[in-house]
PDB file of N, CA and C in Angstrom:
ATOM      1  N   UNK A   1     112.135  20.833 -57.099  1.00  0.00           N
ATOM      2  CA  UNK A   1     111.978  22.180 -57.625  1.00  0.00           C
ATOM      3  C   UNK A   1     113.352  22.784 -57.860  1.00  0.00           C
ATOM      4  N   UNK A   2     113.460  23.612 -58.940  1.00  0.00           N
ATOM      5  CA  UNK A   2     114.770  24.130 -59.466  1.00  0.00           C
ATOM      6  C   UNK A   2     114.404  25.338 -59.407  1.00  0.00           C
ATOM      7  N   UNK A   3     115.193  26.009 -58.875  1.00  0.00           N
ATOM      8  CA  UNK A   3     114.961  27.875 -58.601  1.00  0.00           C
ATOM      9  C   UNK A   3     116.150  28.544 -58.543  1.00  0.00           C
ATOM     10  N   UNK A   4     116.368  29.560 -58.797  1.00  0.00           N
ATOM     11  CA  UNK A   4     118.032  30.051 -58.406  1.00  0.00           C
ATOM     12  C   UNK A   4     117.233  31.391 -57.398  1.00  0.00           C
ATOM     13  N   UNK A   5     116.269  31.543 -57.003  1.00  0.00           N
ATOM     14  CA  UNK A   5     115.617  32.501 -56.202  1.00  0.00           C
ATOM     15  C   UNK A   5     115.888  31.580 -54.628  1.00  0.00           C
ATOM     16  N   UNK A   6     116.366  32.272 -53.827  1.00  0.00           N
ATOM     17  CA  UNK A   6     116.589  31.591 -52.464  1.00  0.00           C
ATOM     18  C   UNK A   6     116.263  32.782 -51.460  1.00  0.00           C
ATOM     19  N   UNK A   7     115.296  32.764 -50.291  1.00  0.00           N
ATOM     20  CA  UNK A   7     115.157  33.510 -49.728  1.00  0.00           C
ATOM     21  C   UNK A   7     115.396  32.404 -48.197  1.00  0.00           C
ATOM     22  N   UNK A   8     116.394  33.403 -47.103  1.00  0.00           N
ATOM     23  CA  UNK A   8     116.632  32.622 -46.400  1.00  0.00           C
ATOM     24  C   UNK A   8     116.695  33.507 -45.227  1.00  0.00           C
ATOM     25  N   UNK A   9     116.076  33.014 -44.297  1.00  0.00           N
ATOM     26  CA  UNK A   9     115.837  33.652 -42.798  1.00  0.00           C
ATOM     27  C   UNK A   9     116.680  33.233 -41.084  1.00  0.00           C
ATOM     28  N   UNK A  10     117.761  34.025 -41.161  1.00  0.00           N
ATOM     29  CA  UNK A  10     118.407  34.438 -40.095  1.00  0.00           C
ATOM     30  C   UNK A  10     117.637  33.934 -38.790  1.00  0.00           C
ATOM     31  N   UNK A  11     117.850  33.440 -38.127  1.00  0.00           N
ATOM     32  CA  UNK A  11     117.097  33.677 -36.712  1.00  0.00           C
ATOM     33  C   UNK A  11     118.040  32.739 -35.252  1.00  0.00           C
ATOM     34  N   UNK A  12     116.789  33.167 -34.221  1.00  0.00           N
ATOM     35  CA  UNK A  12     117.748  32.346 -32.728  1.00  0.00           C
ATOM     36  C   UNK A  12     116.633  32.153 -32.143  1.00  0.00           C
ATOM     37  N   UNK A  13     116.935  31.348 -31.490  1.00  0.00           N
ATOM     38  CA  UNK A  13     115.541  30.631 -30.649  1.00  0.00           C
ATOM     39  C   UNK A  13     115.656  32.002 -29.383  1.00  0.00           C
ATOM     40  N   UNK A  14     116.325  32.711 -28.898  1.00  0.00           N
ATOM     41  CA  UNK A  14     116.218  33.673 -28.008  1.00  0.00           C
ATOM     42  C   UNK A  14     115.799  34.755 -28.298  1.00  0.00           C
ATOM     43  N   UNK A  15     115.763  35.464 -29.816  1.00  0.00           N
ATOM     44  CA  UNK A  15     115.046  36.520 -30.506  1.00  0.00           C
ATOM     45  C   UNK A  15     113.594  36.394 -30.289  1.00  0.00           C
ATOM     46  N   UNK A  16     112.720  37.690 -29.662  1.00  0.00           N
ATOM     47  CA  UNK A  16     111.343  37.660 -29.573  1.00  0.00           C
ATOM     48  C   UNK A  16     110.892  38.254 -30.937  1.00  0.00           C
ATOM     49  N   UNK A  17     111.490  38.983 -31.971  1.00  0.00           N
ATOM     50  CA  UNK A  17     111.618  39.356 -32.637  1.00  0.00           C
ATOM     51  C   UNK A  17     111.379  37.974 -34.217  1.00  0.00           C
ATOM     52  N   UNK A  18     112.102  37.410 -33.861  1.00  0.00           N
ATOM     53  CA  UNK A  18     111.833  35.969 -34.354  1.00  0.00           C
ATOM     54  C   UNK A  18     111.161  35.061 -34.245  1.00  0.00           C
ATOM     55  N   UNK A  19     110.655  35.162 -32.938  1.00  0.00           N
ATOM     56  CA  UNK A  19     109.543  34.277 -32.566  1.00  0.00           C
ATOM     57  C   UNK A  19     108.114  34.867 -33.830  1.00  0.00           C
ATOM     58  N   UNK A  20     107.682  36.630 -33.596  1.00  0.00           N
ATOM     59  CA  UNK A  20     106.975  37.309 -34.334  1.00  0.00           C
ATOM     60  C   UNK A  20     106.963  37.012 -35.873  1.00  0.00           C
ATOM     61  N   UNK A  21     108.275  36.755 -36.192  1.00  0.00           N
ATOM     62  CA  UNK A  21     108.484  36.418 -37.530  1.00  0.00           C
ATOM     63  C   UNK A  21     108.328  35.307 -38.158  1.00  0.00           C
ATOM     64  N   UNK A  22     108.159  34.230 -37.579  1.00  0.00           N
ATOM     65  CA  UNK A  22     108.847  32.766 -37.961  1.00  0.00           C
ATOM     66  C   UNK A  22     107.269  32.433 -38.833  1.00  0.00           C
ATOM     67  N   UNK A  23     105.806  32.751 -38.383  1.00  0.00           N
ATOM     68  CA  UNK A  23     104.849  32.739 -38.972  1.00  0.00           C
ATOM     69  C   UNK A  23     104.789  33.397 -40.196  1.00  0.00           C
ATOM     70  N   UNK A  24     104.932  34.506 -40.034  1.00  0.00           N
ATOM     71  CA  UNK A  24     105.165  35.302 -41.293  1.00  0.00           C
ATOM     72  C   UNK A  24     106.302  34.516 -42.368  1.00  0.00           C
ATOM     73  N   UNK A  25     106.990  33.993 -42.279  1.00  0.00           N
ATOM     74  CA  UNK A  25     107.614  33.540 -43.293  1.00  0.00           C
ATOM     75  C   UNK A  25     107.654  32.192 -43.494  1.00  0.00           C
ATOM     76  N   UNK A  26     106.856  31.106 -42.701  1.00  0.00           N
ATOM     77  CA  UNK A  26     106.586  30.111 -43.122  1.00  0.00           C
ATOM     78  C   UNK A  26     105.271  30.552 -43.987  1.00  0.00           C
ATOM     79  N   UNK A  27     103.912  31.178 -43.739  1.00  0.00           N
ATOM     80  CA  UNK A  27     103.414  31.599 -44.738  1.00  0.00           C
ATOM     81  C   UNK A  27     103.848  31.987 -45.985  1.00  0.00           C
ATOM     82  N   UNK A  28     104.865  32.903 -45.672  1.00  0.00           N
ATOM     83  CA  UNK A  28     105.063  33.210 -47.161  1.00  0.00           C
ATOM     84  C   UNK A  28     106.013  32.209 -47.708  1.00  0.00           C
ATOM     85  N   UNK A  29     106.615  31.123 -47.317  1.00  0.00           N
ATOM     86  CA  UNK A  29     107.298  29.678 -47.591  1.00  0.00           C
ATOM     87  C   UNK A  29     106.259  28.828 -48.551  1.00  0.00           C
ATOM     88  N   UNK A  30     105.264  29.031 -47.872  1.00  0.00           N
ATOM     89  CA  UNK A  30     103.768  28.157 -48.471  1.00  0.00           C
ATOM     90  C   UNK A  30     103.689  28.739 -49.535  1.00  0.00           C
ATOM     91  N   UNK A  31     103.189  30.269 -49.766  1.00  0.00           N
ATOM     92  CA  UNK A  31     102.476  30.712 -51.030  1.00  0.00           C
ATOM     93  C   UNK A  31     103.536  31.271 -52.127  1.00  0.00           C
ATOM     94  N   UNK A  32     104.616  30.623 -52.234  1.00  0.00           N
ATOM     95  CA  UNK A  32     105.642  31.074 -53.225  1.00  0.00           C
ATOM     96  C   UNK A  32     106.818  29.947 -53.730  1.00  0.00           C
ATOM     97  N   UNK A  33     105.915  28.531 -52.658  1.00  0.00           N
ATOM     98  CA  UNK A  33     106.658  27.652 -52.646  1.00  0.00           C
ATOM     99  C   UNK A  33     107.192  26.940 -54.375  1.00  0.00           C
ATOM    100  N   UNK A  34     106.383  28.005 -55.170  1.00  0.00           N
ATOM    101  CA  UNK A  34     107.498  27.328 -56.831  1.00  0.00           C
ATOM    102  C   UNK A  34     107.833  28.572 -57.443  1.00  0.00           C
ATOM    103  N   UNK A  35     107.717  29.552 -56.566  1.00  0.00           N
ATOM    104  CA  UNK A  35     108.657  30.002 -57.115  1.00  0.00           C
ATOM    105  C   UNK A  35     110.196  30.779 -56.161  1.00  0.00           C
ATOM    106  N   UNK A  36     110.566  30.111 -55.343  1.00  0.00           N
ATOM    107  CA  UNK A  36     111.659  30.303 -54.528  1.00  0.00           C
ATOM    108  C   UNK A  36     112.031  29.129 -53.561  1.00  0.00           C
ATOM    109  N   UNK A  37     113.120  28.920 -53.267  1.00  0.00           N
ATOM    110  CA  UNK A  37     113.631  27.997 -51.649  1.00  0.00           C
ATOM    111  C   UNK A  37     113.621  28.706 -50.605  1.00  0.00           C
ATOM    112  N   UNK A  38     113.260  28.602 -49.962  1.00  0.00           N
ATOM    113  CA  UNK A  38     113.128  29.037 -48.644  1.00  0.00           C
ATOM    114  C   UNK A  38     113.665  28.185 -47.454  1.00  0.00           C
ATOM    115  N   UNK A  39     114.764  29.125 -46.919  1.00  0.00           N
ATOM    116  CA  UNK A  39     115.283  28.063 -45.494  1.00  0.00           C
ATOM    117  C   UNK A  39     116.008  29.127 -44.550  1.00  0.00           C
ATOM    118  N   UNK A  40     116.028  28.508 -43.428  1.00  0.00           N
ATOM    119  CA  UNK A  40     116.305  29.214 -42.110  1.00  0.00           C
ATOM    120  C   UNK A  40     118.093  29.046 -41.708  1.00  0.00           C
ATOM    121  N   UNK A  41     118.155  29.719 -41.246  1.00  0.00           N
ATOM    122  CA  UNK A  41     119.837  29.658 -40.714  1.00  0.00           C
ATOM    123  C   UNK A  41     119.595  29.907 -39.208  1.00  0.00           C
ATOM    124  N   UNK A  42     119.860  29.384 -38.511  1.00  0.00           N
ATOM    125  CA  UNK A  42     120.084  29.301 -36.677  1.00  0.00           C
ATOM    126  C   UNK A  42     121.041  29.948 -36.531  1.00  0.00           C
ATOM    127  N   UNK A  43     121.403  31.024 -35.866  1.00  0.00           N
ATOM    128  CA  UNK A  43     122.833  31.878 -35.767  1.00  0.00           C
ATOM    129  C   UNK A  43     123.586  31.364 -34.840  1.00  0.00           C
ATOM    130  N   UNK A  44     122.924  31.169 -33.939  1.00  0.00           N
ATOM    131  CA  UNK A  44     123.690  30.319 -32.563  1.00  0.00           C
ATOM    132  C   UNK A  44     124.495  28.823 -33.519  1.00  0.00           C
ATOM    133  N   UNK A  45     124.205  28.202 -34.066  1.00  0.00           N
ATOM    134  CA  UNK A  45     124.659  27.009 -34.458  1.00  0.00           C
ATOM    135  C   UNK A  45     125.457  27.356 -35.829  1.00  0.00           C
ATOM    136  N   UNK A  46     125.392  28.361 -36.498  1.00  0.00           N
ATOM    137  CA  UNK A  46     126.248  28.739 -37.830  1.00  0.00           C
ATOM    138  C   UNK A  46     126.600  30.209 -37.412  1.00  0.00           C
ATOM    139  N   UNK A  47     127.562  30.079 -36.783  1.00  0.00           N
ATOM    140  CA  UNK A  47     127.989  31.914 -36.815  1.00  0.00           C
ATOM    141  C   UNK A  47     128.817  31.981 -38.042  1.00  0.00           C
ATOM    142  N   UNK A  48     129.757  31.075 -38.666  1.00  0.00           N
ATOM    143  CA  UNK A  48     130.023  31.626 -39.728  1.00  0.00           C
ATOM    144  C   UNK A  48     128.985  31.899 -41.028  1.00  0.00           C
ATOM    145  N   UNK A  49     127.646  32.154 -40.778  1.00  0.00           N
ATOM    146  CA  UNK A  49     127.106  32.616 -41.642  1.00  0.00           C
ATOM    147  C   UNK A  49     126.554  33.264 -41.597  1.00  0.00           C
ATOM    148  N   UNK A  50     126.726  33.614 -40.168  1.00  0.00           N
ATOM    149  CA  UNK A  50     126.349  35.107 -39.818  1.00  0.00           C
ATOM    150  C   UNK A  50     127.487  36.688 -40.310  1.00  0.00           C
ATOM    151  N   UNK A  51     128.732  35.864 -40.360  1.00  0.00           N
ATOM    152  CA  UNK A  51     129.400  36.203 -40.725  1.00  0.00           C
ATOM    153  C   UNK A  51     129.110  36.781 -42.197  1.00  0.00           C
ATOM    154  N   UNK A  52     129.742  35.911 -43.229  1.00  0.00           N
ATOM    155  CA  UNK A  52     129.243  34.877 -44.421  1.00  0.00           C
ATOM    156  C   UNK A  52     128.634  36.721 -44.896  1.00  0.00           C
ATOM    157  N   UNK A  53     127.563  36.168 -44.181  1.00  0.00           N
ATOM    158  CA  UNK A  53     126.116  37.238 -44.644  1.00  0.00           C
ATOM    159  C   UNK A  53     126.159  38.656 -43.801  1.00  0.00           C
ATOM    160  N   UNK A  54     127.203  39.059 -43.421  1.00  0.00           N
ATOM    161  CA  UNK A  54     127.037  40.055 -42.593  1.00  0.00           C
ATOM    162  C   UNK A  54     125.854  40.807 -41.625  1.00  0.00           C
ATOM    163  N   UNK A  55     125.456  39.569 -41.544  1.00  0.00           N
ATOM    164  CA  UNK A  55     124.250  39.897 -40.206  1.00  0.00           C
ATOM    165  C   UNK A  55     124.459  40.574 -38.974  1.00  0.00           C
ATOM    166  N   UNK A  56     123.549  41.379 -38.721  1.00  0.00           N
ATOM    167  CA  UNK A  56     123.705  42.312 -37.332  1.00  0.00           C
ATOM    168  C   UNK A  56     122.791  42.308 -36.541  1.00  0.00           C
ATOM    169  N   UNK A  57     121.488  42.339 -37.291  1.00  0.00           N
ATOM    170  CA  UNK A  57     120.027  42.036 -36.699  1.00  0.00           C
ATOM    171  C   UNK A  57     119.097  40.912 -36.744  1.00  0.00           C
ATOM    172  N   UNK A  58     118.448  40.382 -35.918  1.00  0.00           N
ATOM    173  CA  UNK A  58     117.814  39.389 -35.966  1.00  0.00           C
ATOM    174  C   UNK A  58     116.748  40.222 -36.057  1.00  0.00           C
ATOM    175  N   UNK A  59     115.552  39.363 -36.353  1.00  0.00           N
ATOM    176  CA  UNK A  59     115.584  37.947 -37.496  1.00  0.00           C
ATOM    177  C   UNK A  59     116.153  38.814 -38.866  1.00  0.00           C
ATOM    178  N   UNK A  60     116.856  38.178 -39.916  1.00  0.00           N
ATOM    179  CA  UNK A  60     117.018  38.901 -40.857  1.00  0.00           C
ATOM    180  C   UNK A  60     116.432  38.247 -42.203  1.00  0.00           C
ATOM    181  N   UNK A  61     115.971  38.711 -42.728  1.00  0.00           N
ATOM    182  CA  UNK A  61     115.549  37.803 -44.216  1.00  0.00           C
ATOM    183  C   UNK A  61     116.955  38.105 -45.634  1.00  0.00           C
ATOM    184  N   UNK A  62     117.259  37.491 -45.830  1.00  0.00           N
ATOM    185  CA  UNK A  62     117.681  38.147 -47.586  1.00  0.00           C
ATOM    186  C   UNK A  62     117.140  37.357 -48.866  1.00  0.00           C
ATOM    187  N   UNK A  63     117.260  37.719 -49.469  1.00  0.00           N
ATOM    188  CA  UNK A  63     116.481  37.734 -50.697  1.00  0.00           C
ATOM    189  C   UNK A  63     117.828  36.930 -51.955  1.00  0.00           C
ATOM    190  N   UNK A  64     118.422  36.225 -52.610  1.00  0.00           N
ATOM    191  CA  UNK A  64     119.381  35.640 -53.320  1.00  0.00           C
ATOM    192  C   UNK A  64     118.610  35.357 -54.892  1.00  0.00           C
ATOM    193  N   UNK A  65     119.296  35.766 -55.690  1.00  0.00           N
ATOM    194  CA  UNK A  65     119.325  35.243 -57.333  1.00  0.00           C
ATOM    195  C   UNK A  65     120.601  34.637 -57.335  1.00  0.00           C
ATOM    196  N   UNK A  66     121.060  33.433 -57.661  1.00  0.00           N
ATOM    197  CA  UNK A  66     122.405  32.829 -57.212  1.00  0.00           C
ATOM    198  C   UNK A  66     122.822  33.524 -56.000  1.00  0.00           C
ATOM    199  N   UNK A  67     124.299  33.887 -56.662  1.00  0.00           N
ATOM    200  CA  UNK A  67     124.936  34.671 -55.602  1.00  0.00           C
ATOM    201  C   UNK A  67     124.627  36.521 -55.592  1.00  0.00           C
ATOM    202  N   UNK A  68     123.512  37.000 -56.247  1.00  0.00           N
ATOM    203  CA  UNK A  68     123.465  38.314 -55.850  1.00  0.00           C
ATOM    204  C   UNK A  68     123.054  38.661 -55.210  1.00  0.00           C
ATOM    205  N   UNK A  69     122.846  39.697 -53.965  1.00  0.00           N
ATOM    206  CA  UNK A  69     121.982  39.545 -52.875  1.00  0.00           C
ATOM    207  C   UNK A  69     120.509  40.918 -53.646  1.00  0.00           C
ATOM    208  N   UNK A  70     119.502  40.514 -53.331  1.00  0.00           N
ATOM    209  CA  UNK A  70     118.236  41.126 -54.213  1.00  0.00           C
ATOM    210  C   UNK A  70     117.707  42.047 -53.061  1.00  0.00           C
ATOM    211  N   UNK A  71     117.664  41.704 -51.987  1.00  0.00           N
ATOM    212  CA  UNK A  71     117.485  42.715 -50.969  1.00  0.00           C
ATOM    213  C   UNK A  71     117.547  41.844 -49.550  1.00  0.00           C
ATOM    214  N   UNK A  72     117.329  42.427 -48.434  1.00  0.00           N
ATOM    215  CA  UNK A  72     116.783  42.062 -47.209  1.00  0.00           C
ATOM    216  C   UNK A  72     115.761  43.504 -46.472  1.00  0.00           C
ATOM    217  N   UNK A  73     115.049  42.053 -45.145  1.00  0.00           N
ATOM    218  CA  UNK A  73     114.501  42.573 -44.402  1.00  0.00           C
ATOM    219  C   UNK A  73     115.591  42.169 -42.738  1.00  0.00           C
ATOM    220  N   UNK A  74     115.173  43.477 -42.335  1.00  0.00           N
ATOM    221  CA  UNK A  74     115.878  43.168 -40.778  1.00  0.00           C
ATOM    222  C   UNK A  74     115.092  43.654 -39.418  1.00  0.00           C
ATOM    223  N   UNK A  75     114.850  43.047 -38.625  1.00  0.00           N
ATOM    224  CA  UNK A  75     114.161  43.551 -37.139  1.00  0.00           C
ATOM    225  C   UNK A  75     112.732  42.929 -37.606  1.00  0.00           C
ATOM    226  N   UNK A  76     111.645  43.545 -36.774  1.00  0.00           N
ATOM    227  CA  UNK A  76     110.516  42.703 -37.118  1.00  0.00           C
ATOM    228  C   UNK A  76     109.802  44.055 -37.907  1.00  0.00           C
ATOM    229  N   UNK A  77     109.216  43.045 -39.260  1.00  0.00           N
ATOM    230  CA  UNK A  77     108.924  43.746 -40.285  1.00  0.00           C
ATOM    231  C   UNK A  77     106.997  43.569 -40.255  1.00  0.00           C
ATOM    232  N   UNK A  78     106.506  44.041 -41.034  1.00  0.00           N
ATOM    233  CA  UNK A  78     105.398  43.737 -41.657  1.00  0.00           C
ATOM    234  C   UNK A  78     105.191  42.615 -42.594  1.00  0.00           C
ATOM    235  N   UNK A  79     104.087  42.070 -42.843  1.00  0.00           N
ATOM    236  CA  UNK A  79     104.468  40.940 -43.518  1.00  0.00           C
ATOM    237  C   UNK A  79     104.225  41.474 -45.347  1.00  0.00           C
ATOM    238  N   UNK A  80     103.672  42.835 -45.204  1.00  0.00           N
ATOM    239  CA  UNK A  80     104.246  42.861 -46.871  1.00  0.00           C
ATOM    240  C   UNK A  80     105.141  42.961 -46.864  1.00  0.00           C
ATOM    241  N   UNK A  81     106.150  42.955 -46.351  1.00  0.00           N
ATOM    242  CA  UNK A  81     108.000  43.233 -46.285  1.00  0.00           C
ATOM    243  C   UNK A  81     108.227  41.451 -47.127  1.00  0.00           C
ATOM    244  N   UNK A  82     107.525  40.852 -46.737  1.00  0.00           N
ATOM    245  CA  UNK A  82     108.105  39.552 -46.690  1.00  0.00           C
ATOM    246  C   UNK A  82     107.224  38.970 -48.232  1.00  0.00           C
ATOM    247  N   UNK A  83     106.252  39.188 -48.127  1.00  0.00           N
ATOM    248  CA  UNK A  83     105.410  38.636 -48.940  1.00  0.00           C
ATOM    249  C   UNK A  83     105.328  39.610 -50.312  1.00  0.00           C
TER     250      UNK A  83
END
């Protein structure tokens, strides 16, 4: 699949906040799966992309068209936030 839509989700295995989330956005991984990539970033194991992405809150979602950022979600959201 070729997409320049990338939605990619922040998280830590110690966030309860993330734990809440991780369903919610593998669902919405499933039902959008042609039209976006979808992938996770571990903060504990990539802090420079926590950096990178100026993350503050877990779990965080952002939203990418190449390199523009299209929006994010941060803290635990609703899942129309996501979907």
């Amino acid at each position: 699949m070729q997409t320049d839509l990338n939605i990619i989700e922040f998280w830590s295995p110690s966030c309860a906040y993330c734990k809440l989330m991780t369903p919610i956005f593998d669902d919405a991984a499933q039902g959008f799966i042609k039209e976006a990539a979808f992938s996770k970033i571990r903060t504990d194991l990539l802090p420079e992309a926590v950096s990178t992405y100026g993350i503050k809150v877990l779990p965080t979602i952002i939203a990418l068209k190449g390199d523009t950022e299209l929006g994010r979600v941060t803290g635990q959201a609703p899942a129309s936030a996501v979907t």
